[in-house]
C-alpha atoms as a PDB file:
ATOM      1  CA  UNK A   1      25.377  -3.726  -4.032  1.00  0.00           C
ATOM      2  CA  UNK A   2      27.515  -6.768  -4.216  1.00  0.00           C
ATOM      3  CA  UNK A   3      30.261  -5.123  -4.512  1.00  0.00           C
ATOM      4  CA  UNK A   4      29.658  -2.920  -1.500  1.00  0.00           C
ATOM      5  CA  UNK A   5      29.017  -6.202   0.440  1.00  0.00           C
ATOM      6  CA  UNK A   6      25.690  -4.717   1.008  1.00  0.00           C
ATOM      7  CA  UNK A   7      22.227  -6.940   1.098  1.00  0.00           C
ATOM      8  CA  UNK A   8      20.628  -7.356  -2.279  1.00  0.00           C
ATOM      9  CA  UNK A   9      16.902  -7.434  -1.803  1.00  0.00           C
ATOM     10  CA  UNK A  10      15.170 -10.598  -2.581  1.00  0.00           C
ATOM     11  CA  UNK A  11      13.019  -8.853  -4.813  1.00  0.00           C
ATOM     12  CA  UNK A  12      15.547  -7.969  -7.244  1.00  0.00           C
ATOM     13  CA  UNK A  13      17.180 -11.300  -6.714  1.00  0.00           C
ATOM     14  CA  UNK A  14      14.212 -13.033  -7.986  1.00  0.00           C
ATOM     15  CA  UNK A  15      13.414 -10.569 -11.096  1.00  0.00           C
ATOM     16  CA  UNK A  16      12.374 -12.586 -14.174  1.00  0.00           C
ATOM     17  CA  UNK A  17      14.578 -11.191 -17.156  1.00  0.00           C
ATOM     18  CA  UNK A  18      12.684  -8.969 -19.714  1.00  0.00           C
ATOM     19  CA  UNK A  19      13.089 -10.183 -23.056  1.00  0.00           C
ATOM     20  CA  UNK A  20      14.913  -7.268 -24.811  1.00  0.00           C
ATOM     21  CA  UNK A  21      11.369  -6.711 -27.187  1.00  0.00           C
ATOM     22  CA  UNK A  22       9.362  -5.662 -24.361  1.00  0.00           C
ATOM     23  CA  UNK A  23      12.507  -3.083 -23.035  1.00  0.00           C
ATOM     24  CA  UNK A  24      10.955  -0.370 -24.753  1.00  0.00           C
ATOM     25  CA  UNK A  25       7.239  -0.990 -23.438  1.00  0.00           C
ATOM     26  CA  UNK A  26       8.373  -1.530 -20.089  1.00  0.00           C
ATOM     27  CA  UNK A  27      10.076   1.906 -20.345  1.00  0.00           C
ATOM     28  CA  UNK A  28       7.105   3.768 -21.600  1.00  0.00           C
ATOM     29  CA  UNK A  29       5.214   2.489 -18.721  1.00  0.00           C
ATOM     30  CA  UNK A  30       7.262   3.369 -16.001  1.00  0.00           C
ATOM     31  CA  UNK A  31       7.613   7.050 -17.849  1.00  0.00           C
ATOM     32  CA  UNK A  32       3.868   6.895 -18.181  1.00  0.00           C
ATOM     33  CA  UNK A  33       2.932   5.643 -14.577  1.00  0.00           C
ATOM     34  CA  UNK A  34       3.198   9.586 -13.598  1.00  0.00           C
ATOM     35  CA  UNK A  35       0.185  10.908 -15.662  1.00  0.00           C
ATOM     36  CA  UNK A  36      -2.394   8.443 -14.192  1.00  0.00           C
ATOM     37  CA  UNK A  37      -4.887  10.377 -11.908  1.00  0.00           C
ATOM     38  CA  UNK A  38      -4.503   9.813  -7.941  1.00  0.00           C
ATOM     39  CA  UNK A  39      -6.495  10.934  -5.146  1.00  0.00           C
ATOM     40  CA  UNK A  40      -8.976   9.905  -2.674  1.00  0.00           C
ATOM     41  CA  UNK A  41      -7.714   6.380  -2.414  1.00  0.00           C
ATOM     42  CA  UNK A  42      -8.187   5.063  -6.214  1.00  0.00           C
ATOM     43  CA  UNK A  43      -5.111   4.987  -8.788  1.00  0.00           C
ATOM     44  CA  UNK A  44      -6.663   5.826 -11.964  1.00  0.00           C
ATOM     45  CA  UNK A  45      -5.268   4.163 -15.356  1.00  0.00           C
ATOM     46  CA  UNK A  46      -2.368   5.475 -17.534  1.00  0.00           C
ATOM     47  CA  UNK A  47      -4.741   7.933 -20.353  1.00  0.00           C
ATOM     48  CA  UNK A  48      -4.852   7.085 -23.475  1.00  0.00           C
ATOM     49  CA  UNK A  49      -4.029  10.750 -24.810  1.00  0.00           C
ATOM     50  CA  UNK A  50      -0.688  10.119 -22.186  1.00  0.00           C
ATOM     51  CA  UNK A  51       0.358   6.937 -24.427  1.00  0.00           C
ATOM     52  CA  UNK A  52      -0.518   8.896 -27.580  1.00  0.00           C
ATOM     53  CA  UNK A  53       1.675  11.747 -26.682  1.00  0.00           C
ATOM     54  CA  UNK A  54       4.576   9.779 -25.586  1.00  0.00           C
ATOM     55  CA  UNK A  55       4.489   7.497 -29.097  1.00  0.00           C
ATOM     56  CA  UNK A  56       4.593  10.552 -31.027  1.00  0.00           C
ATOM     57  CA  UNK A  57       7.490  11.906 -29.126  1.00  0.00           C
ATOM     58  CA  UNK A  58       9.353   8.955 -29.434  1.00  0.00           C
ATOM     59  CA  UNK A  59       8.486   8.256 -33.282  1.00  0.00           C
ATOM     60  CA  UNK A  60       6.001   5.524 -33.160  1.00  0.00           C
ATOM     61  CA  UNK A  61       4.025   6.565 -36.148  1.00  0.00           C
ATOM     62  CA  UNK A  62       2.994   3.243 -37.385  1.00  0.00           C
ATOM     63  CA  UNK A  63      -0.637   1.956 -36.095  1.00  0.00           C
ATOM     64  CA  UNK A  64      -0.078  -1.138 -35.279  1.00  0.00           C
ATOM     65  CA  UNK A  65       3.065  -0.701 -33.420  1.00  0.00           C
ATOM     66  CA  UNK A  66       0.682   2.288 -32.057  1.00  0.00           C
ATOM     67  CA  UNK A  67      -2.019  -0.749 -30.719  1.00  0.00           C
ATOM     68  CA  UNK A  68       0.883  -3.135 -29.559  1.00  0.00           C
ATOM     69  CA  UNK A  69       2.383  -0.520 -27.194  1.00  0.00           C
ATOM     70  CA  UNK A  70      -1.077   0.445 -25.773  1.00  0.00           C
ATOM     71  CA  UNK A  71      -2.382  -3.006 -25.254  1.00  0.00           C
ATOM     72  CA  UNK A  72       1.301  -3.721 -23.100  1.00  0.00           C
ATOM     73  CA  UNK A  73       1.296  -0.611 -21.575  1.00  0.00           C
ATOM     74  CA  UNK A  74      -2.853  -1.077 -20.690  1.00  0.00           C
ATOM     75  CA  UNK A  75      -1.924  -4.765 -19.554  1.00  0.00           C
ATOM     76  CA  UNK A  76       1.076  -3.624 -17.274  1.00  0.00           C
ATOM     77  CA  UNK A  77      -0.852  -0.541 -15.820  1.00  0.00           C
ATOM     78  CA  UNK A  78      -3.534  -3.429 -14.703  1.00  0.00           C
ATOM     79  CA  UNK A  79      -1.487  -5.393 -13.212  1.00  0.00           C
ATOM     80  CA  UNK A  80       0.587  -2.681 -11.368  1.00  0.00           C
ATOM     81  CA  UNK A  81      -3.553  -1.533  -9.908  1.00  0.00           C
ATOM     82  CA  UNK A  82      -4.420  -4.430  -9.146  1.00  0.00           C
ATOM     83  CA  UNK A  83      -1.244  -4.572  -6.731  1.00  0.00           C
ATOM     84  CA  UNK A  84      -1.557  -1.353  -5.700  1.00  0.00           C
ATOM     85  CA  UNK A  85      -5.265  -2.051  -4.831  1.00  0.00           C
ATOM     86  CA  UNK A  86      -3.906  -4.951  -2.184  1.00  0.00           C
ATOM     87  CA  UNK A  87      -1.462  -2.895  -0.876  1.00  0.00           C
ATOM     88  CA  UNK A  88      -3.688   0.065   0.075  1.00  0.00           C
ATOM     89  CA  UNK A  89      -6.310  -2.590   1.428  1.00  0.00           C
ATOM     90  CA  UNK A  90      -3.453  -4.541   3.753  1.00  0.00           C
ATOM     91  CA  UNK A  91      -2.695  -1.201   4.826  1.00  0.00           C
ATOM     92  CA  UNK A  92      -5.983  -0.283   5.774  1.00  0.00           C
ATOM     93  CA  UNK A  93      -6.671  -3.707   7.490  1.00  0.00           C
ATOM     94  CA  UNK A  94      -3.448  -4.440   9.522  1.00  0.00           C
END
């Protein structure tokens, strides 16, 4: 965008670097953030069986590498509600 003298957004001006551990659990989450269950106003939670399926594709066989990536992903997918729950609220009180 630089390059193309074109405005960078703040937001990705101000994006905290991801240590390169967590690249692979931030991945997963933003692959996973399609099977949660919308409708009717609520954003449900990433499934478990979702996480499950996508270790096993991608070889994570071990259990507690299993546990690690569900607790991130589970702790991410909070977070990314929680912001999603202001959002819809600001828009419904303008």
């Amino acid at each position: 965008m630089a390059e193309e003298e074109r405005t960078v957004p703040a937001a990705l001006l101000a994006r905290p670097d991801l240590p390169e551990h967590l690249t692979f659990a931030w991945d997963a989450f933003w692959d996973l953030s399609n099977d949660r269950a919308l409708g009717f106003g609520v954003v449900g939670p990433i499934p478990w069986s979702s996480i499950d399926r996508y270790a096993g594709r991608v070889g994570v066989s071990d259990p507690e590498e299993f546990e690690r990536l569900v607790r991130l992903i589970r702790a991410m997918d909070a977070v990314w509600r929680e912001r999603m729950r202001e959002e819809m609220k600001a828009a419904d009180n303008p």
